[in-house]
N, C-alpha and C. Protein backbone atom coordinates (compact mmCIF):
# COMPACT_ATOMS: atom_id res chain seq x y z
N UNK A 1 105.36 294.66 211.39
CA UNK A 1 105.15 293.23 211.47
C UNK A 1 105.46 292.55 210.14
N UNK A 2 105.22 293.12 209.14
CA UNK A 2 105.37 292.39 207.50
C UNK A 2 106.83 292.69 207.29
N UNK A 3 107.75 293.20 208.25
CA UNK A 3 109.03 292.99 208.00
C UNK A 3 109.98 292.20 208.59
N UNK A 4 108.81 291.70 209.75
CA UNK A 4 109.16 290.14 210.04
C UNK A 4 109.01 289.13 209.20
N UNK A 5 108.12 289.33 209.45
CA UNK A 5 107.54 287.70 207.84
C UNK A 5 108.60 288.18 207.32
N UNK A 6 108.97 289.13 206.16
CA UNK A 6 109.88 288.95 205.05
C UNK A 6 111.18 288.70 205.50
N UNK A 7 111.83 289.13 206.30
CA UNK A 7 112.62 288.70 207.08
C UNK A 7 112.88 287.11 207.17
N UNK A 8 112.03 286.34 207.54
CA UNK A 8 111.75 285.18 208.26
C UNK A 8 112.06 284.47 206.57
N UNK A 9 111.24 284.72 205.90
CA UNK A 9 110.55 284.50 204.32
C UNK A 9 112.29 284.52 203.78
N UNK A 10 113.51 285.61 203.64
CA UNK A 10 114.05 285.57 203.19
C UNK A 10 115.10 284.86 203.64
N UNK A 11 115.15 284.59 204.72
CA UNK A 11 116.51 283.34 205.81
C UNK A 11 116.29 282.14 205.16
N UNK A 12 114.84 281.80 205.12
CA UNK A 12 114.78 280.52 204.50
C UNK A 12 114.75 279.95 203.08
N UNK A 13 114.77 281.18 202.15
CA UNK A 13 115.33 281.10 200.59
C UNK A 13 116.47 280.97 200.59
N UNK A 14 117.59 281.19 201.64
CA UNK A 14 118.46 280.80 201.37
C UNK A 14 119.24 279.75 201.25
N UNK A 15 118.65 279.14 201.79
CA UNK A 15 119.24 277.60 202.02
C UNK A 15 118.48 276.48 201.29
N UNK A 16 119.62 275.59 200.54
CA UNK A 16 119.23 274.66 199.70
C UNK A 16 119.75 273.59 200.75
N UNK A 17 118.51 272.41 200.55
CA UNK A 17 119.04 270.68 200.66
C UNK A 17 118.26 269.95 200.11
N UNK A 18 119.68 269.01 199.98
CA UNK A 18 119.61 268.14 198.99
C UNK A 18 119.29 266.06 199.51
N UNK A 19 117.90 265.47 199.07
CA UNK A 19 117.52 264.49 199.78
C UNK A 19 117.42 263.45 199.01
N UNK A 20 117.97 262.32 199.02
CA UNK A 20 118.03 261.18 198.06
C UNK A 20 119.19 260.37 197.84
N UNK A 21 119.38 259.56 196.64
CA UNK A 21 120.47 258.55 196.72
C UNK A 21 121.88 258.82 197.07
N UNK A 22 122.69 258.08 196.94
CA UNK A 22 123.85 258.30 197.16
C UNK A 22 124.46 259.68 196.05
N UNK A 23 124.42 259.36 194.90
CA UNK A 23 125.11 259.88 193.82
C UNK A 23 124.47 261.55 193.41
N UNK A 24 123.09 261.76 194.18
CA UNK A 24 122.60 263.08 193.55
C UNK A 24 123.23 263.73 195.15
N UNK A 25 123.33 263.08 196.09
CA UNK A 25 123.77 263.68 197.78
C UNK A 25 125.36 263.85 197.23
N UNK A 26 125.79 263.05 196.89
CA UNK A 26 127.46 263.39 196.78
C UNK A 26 127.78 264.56 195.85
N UNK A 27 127.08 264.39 194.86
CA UNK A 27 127.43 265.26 193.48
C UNK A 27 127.24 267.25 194.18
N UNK A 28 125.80 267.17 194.91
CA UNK A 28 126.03 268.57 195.53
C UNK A 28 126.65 269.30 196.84
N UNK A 29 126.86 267.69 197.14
CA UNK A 29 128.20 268.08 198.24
C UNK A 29 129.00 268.37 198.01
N UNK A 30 130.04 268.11 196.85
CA UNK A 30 130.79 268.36 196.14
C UNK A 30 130.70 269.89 195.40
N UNK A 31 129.84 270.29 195.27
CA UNK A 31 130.22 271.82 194.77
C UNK A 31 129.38 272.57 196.04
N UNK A 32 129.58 272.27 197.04
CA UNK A 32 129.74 272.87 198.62
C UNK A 32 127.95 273.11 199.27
N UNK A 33 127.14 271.96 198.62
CA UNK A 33 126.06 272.13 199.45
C UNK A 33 125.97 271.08 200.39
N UNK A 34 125.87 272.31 202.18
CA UNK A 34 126.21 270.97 203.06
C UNK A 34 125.24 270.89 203.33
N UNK A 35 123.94 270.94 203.44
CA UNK A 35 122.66 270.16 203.97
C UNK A 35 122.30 269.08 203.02
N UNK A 36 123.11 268.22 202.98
CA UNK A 36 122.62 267.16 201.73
C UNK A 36 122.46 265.76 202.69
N UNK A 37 121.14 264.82 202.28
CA UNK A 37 121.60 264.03 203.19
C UNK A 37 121.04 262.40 201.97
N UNK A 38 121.91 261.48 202.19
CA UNK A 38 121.94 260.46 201.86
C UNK A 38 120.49 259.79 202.46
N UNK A 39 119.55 259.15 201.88
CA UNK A 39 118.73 258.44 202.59
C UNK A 39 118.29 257.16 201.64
N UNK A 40 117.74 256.15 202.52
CA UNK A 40 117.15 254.85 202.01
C UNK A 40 115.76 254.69 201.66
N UNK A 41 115.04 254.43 201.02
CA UNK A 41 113.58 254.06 201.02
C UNK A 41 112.81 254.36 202.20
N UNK A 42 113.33 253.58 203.50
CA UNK A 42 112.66 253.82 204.91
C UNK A 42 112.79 255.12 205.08
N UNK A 43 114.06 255.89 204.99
CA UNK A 43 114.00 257.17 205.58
C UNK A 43 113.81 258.56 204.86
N UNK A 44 113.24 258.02 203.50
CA UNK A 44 112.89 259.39 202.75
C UNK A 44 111.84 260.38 203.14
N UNK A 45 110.64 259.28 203.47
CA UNK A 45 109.45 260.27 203.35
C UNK A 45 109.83 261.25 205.18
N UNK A 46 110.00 260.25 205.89
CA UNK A 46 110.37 261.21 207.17
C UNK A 46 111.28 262.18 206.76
N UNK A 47 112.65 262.39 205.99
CA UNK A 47 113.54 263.51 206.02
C UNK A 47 112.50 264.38 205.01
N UNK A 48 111.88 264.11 204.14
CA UNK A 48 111.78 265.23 203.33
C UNK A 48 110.24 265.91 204.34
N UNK A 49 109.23 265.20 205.22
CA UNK A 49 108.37 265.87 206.21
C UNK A 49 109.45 266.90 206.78
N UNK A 50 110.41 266.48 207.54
CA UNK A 50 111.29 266.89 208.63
C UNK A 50 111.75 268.35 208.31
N UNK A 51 112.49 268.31 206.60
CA UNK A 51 113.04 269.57 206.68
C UNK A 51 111.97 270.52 205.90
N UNK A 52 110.72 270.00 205.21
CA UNK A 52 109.73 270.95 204.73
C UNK A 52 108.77 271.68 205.86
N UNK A 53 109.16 270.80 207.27
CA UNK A 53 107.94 271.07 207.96
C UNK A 53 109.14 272.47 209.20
N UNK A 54 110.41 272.49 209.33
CA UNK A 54 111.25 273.32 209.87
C UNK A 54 111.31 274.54 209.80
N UNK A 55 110.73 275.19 208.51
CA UNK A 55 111.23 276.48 207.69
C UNK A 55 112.01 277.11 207.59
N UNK A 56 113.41 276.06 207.38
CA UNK A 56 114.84 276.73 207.43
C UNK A 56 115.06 276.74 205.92
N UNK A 57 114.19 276.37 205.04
CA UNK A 57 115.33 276.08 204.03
C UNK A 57 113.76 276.45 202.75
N UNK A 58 114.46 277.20 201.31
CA UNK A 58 114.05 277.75 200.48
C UNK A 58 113.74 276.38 199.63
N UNK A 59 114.60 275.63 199.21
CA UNK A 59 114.55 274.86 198.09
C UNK A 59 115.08 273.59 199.01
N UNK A 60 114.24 272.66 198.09
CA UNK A 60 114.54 271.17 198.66
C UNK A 60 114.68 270.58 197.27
N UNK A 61 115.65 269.88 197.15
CA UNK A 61 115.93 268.71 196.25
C UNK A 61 115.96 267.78 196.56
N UNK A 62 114.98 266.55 195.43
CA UNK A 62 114.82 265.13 196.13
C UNK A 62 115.48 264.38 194.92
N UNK A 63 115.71 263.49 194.95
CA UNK A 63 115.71 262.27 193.84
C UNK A 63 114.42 262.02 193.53
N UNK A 64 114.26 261.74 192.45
CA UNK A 64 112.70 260.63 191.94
C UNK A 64 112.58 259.85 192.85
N UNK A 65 112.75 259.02 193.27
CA UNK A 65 112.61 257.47 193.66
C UNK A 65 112.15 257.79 194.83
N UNK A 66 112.27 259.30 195.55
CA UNK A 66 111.67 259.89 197.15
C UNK A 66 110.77 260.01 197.05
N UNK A 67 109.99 260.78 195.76
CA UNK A 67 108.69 260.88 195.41
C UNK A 67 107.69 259.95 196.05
N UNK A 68 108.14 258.25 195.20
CA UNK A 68 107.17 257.75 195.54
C UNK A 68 107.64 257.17 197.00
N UNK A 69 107.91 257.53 197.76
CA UNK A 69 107.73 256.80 199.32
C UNK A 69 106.79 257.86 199.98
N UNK A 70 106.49 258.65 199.49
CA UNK A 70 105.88 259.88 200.27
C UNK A 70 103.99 259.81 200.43
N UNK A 71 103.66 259.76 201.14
CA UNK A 71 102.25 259.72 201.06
C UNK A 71 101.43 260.17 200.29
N UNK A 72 100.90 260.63 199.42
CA UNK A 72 99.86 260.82 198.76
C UNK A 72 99.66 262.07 199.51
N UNK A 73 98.32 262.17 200.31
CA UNK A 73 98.09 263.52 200.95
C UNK A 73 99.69 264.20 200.96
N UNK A 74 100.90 263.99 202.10
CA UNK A 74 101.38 264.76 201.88
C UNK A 74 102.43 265.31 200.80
N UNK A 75 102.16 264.78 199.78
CA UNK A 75 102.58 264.79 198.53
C UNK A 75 101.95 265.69 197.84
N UNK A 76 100.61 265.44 197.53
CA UNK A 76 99.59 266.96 197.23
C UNK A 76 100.02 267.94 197.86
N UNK A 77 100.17 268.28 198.61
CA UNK A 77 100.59 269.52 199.56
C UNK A 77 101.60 270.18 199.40
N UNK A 78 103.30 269.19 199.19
CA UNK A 78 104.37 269.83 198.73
C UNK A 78 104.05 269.93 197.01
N UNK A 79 103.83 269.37 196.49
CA UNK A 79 103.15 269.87 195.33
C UNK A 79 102.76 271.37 194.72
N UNK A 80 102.27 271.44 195.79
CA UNK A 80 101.78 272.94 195.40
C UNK A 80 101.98 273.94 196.51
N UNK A 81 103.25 273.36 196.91
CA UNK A 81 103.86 274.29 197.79
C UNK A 81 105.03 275.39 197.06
N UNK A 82 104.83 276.60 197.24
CA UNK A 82 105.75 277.47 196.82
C UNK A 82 107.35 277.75 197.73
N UNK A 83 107.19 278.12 199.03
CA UNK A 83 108.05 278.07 200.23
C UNK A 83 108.12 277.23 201.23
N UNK A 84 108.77 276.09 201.44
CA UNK A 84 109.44 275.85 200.59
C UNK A 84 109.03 275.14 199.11
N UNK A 85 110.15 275.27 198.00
CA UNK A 85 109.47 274.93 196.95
C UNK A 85 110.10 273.19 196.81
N UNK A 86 109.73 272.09 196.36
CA UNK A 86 110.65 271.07 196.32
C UNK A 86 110.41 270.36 195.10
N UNK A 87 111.49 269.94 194.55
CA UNK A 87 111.99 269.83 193.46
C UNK A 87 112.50 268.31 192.65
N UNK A 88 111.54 267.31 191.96
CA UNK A 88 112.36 265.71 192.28
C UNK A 88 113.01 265.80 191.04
N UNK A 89 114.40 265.44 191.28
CA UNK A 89 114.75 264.81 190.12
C UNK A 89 115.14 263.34 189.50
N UNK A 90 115.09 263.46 188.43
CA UNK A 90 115.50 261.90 188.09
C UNK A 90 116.99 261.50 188.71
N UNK A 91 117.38 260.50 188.96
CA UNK A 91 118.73 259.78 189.45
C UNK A 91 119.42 259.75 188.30
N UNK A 92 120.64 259.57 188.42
CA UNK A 92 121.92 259.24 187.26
C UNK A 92 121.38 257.61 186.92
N UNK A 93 121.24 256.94 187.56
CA UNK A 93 120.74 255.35 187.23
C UNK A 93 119.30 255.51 186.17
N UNK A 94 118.77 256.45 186.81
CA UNK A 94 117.32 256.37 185.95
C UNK A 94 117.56 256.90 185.09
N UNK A 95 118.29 258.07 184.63
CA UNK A 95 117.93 258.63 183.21
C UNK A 95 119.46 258.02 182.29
N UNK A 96 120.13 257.04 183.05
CA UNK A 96 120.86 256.26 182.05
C UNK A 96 120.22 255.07 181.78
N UNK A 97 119.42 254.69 182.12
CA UNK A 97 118.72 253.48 181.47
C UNK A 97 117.43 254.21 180.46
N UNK A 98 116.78 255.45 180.73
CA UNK A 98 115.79 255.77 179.82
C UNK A 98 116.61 256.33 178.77
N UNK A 99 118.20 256.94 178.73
CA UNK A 99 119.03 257.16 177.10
C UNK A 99 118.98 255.82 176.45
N UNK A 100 119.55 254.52 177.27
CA UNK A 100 119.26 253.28 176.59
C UNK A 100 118.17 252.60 175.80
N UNK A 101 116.84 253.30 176.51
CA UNK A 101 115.81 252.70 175.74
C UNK A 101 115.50 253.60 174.89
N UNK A 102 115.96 255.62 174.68
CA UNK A 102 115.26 256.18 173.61
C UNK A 102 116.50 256.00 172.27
N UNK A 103 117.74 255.08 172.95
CA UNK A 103 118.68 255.08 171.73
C UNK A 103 118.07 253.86 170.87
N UNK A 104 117.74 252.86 171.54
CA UNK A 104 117.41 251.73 171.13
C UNK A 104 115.95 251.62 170.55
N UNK A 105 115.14 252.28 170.70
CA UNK A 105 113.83 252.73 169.93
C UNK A 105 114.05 253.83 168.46
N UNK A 106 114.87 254.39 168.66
CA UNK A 106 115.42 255.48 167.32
C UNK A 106 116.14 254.40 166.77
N UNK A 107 117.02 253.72 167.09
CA UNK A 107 118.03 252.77 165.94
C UNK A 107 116.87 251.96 165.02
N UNK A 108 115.68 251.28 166.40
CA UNK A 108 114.92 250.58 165.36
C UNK A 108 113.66 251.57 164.74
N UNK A 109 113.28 252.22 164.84
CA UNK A 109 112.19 252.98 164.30
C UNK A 109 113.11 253.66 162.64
N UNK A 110 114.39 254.30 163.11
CA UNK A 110 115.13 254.64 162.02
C UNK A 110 115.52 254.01 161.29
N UNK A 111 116.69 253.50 161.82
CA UNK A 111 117.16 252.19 161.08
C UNK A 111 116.76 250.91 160.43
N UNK A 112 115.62 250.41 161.48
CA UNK A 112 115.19 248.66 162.05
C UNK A 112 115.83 248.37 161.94
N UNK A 113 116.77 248.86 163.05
CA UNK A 113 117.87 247.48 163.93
C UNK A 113 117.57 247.40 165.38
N UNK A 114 117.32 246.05 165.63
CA UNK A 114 117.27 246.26 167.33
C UNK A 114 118.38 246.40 167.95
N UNK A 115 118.41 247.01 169.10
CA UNK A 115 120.02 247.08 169.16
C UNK A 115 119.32 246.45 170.95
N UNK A 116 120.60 245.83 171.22
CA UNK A 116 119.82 244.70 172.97
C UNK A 116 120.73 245.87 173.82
N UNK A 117 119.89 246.01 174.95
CA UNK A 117 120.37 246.51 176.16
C UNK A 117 120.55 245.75 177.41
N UNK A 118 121.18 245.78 177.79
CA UNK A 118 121.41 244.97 179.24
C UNK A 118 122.27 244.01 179.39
């Protein structure tokens, strides 16, 4: 019987998807991950229930911005979920505006020059 479970346990490490904006869905489509799916605000917290609650898939990747549409309770839960494990990352939009503000805080802390963004 425990070579079912592992069995079962190891089908679903295999498979990565990928859930969030346009640009983090394209980027791993592009080096050939096809469970990637584009979603909007409305349809995050349902896709990322949908494919954590399936047990097809090892690793889930979200964007940041999925995070927060997700409920609370079931947010605790993938949290400290190991299998699947899921994973948010920041967006290309978000962590190019936080280089802008740690360049522009070092110019003036170093320098004192403000330097304007936007």
């Amino acid at each position: 019987m425990s070579e079912q479970i592992s069995k079962q346990k190891t089908d679903a490490t295999g498979r990565l998807a990928v859930v969030g904006d346009r640009e983090l869905a394209i980027g791993y489509r592009l080096i050939g991950i096809d469970d990637t799916f584009i979603v909007n605000d409305e349809e995050a917290s349902k896709k990322i229930q949908e494919l954590y609650s399936s047990g097809e898939f090892g690793l889930i990747i979200a964007s940041d911005s999925v995070r927060s549409k997700i409920p609370s309770k079931f947010l605790s839960e993938i949290e400290g979920s190991i299998e699947p494990l899921i994973l948010f990352l920041p967006s290309l939009k978000e962590t190019a505006e936080e280089d802008k503000e740690s360049i522009a805080a070092l110019a003036k802390r170093v320098l004192g020059v403000n330097i304007e963004t936007g």
